[in-house]
Protein backbone atom coordinates (compact mmCIF):
# COMPACT_ATOMS: atom_id res chain seq x y z
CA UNK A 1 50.01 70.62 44.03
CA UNK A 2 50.54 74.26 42.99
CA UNK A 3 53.19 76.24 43.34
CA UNK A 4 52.99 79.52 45.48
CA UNK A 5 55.12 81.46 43.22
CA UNK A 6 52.93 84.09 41.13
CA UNK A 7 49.71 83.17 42.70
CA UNK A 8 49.05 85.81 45.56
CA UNK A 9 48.10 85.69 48.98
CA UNK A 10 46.45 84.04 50.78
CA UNK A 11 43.80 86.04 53.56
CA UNK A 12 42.48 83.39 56.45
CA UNK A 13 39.97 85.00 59.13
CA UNK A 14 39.69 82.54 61.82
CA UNK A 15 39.08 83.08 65.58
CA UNK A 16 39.81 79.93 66.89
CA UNK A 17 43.33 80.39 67.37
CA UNK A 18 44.52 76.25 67.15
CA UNK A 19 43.12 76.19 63.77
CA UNK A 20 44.26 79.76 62.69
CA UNK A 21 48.17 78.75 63.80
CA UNK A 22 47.32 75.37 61.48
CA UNK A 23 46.67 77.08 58.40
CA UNK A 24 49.16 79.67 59.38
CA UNK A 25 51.86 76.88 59.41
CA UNK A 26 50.92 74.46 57.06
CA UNK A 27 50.62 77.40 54.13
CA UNK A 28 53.95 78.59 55.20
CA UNK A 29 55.26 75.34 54.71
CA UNK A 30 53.83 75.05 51.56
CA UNK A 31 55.60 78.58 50.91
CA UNK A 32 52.43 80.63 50.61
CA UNK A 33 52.05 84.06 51.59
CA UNK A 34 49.66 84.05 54.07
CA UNK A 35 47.66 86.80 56.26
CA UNK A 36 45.45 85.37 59.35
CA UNK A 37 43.44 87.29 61.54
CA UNK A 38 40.91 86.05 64.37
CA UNK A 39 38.04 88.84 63.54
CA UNK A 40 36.00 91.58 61.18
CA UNK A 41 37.59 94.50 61.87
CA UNK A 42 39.34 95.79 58.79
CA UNK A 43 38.84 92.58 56.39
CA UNK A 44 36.98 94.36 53.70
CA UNK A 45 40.07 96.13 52.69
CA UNK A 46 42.38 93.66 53.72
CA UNK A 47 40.05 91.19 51.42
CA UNK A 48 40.26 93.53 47.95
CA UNK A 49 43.82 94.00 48.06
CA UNK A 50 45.16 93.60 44.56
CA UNK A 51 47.70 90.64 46.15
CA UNK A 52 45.23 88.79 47.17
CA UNK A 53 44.39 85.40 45.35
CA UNK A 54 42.06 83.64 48.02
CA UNK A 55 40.19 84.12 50.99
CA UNK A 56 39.77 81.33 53.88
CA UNK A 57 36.84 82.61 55.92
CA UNK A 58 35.30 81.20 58.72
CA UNK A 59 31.13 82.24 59.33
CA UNK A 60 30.78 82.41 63.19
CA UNK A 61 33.22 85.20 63.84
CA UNK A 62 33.30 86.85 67.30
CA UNK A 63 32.48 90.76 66.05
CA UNK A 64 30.76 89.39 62.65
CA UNK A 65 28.97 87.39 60.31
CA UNK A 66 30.97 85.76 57.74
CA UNK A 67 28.53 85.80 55.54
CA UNK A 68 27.69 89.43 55.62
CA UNK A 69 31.00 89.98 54.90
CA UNK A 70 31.32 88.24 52.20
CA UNK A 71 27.62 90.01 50.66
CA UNK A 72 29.75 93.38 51.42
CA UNK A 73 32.98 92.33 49.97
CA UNK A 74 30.77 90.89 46.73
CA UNK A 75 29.80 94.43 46.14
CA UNK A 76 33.85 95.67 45.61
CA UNK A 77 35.43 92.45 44.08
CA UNK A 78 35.42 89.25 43.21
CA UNK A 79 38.28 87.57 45.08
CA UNK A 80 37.49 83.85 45.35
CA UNK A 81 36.05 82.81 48.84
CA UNK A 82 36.29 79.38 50.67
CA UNK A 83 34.22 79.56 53.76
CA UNK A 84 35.19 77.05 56.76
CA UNK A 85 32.15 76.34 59.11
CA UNK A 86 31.09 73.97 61.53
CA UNK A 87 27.71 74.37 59.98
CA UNK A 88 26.89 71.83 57.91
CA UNK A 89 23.72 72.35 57.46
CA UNK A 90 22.55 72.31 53.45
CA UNK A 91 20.53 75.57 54.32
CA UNK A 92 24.21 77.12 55.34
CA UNK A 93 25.97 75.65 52.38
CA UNK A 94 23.15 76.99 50.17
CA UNK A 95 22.76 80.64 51.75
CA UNK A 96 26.93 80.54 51.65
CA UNK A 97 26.85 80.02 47.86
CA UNK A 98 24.00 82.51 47.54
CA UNK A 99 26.02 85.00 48.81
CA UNK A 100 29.10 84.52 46.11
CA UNK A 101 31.06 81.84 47.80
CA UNK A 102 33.10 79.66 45.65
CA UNK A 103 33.44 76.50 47.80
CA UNK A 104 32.13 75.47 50.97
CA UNK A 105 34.45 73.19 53.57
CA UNK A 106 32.25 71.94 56.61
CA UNK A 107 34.78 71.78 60.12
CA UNK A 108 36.51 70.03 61.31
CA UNK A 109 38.32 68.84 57.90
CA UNK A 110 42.12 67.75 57.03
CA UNK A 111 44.34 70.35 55.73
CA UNK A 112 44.79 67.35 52.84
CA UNK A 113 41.58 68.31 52.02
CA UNK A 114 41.69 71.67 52.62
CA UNK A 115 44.66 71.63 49.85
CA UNK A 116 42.58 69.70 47.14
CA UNK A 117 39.99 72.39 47.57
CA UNK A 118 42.63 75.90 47.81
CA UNK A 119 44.48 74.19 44.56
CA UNK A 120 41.44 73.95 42.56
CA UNK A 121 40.52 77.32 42.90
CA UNK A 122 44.00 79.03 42.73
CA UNK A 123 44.32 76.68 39.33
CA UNK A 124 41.46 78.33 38.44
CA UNK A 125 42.35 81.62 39.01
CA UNK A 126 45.71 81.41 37.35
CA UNK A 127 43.34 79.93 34.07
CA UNK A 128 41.56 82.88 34.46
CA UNK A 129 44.54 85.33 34.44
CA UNK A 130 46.10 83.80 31.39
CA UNK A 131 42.31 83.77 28.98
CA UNK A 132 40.38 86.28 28.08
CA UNK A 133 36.92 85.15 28.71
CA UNK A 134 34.05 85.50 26.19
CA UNK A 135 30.40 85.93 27.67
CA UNK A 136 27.72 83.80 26.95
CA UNK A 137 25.35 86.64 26.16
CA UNK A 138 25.40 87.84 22.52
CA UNK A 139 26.25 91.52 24.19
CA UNK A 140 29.45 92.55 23.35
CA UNK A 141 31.09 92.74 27.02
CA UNK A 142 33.64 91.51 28.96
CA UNK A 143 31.32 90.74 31.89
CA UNK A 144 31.01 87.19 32.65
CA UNK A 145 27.52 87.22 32.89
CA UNK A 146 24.94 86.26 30.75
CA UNK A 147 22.05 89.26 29.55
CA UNK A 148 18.46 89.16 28.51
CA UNK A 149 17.15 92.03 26.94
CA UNK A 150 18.47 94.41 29.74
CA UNK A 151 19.10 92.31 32.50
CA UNK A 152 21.72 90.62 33.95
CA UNK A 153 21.20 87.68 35.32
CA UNK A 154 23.94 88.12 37.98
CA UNK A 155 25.93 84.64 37.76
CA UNK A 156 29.07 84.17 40.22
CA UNK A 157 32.41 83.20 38.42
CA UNK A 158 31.70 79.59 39.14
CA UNK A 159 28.49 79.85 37.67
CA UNK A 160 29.30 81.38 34.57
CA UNK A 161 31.87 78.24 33.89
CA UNK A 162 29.21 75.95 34.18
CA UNK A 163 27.12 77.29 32.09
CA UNK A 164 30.34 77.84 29.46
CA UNK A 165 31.00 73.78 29.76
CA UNK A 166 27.23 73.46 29.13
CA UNK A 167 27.03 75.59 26.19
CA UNK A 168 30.03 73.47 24.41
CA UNK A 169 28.37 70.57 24.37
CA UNK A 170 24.42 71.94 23.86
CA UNK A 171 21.98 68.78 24.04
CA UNK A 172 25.06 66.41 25.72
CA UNK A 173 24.59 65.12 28.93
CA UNK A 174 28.09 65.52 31.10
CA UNK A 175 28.88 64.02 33.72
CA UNK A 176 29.20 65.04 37.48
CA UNK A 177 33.05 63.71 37.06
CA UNK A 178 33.33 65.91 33.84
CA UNK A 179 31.81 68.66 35.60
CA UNK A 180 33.83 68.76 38.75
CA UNK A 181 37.10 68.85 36.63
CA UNK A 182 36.26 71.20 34.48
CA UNK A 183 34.30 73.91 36.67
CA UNK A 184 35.28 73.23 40.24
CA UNK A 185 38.77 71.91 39.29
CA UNK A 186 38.45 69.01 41.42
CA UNK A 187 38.22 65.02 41.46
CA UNK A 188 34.25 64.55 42.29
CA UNK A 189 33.06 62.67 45.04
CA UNK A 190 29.76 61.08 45.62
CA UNK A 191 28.88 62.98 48.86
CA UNK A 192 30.34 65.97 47.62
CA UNK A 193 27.00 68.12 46.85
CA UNK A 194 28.79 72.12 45.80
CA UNK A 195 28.20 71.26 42.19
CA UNK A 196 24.65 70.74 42.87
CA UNK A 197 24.00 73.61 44.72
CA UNK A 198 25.70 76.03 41.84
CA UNK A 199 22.98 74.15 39.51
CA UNK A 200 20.37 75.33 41.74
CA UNK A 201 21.32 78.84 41.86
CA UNK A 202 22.16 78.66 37.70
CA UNK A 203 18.41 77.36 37.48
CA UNK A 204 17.08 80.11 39.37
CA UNK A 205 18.68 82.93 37.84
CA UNK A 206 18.45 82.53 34.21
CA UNK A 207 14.94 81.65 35.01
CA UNK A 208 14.58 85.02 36.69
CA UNK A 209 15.81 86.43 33.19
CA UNK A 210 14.24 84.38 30.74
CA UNK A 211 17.12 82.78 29.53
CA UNK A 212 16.18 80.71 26.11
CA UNK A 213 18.10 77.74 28.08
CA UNK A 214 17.55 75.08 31.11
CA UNK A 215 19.95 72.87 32.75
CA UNK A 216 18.00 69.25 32.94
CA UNK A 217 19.50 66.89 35.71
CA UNK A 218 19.52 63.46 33.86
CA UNK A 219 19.69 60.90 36.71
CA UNK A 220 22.49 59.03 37.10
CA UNK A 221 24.62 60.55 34.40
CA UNK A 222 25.24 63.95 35.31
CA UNK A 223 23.66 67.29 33.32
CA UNK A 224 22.46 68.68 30.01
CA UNK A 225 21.82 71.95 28.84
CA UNK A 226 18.45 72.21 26.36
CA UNK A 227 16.64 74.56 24.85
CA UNK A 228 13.29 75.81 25.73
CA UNK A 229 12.58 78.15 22.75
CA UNK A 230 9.72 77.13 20.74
């Protein structure tokens, strides 16, 4: 496991007040700094503080959406976002994503679980911190994006990683295993479906762009990123 030291804090909004004293505890023990609240009120600046390295939200909130939230706080940063829901739904998981989320943990789960998927993205933030990212686009920019002509195809962090494992091994098929430790900084599980949904959206946006590129599912084995120019 990670270390706290360096890596920020740690912002939980969670109403039900059993599982907000959990995380509460258990990322105190851990010796995180951690901030819980049970509502709304105030989280978009409490979210974009520059301290902050992770946000735990819940979706059913008593005085909001969770997911409107996180569409508002999309629009000031990009603080990573774990959203904790007892929808499980793939329509929720999908419309969670859609909105920026970086992982998605369906309730009620173990905090052991709940670790393996708050390590994985603080690892990746402290990658982050430490490289200086080069875009996929030919544009010179710092923007982790990837541009057609003049538009962006608007790519979440996450996405943008896949498509930077992709693009290192063009015409290789990689594995979901491959895939899972190197984007979502995780051990892969079979009825783990996040990495497929972040495929989806990838598909759907550098379609929307005409990206020269597609990301073929090869069944069984995992995916490959082709060419489609002439």
């Amino acid at each position: 496991m990670l270390t706290p030291q360096h890596l920020g804090r740690i912002v939980a909004v969670e109403d039900d007040p059993l599982l907000a004293s959990h995380l509460r505890d258990h990322f105190h023990r851990r010796g995180f700094d951690i901030t819980v609240q049970a509502g709304a009120k105030d989280f978009i600046d409490l979210a974009s503080a520059d301290d902050v390295a992770l946000i735990l939200m819940d979706i059913m909130l008593p005085d909001g959406n969770g997911l409107h939230l996180l569409e508002a706080l999309r629009q000031r940063c990009r603080v990573p976002v774990i959203l904790m829901s007892a929808l499980g739904a793939e329509q929720d998981r999908i419309l969670g994503f859609s909105q920026g989320a970086d992982d998605y943990l369906p309730k009620p789960f173990s905090m052991g679980e709940l670790d393996v998927r708050v390590d994985a993205v603080l690892r990746r933030v402290a990658y982050e911190r430490m490289e200086v990212q080069r875009p996929v686009s030919a544009e010179p920019t710092a923007r982790a994006d990837i541009q057609v002509a003049q538009a962006w195809a608007g790519l979440t962090p996450v996405e943008f990683r896949l498509i930077q494992v992709l693009q290192q091994n063009p015409g290789e098929v990689l594995s979901k295993a491959h895939l899972y430790q190197h984007v979502l900084h995780r051990p892969y599980s079979q009825q783990d479906r996040v990495l497929d949904l972040h495929v989806s959206h990838v598909r759907r946006k550098l379609a929307a762009v005409g990206w020269p590129w597609r990301v073929d599912t090869v069944w069984g084995e995992g995916y490959v990123l082709v060419s489609t120019a002439p």
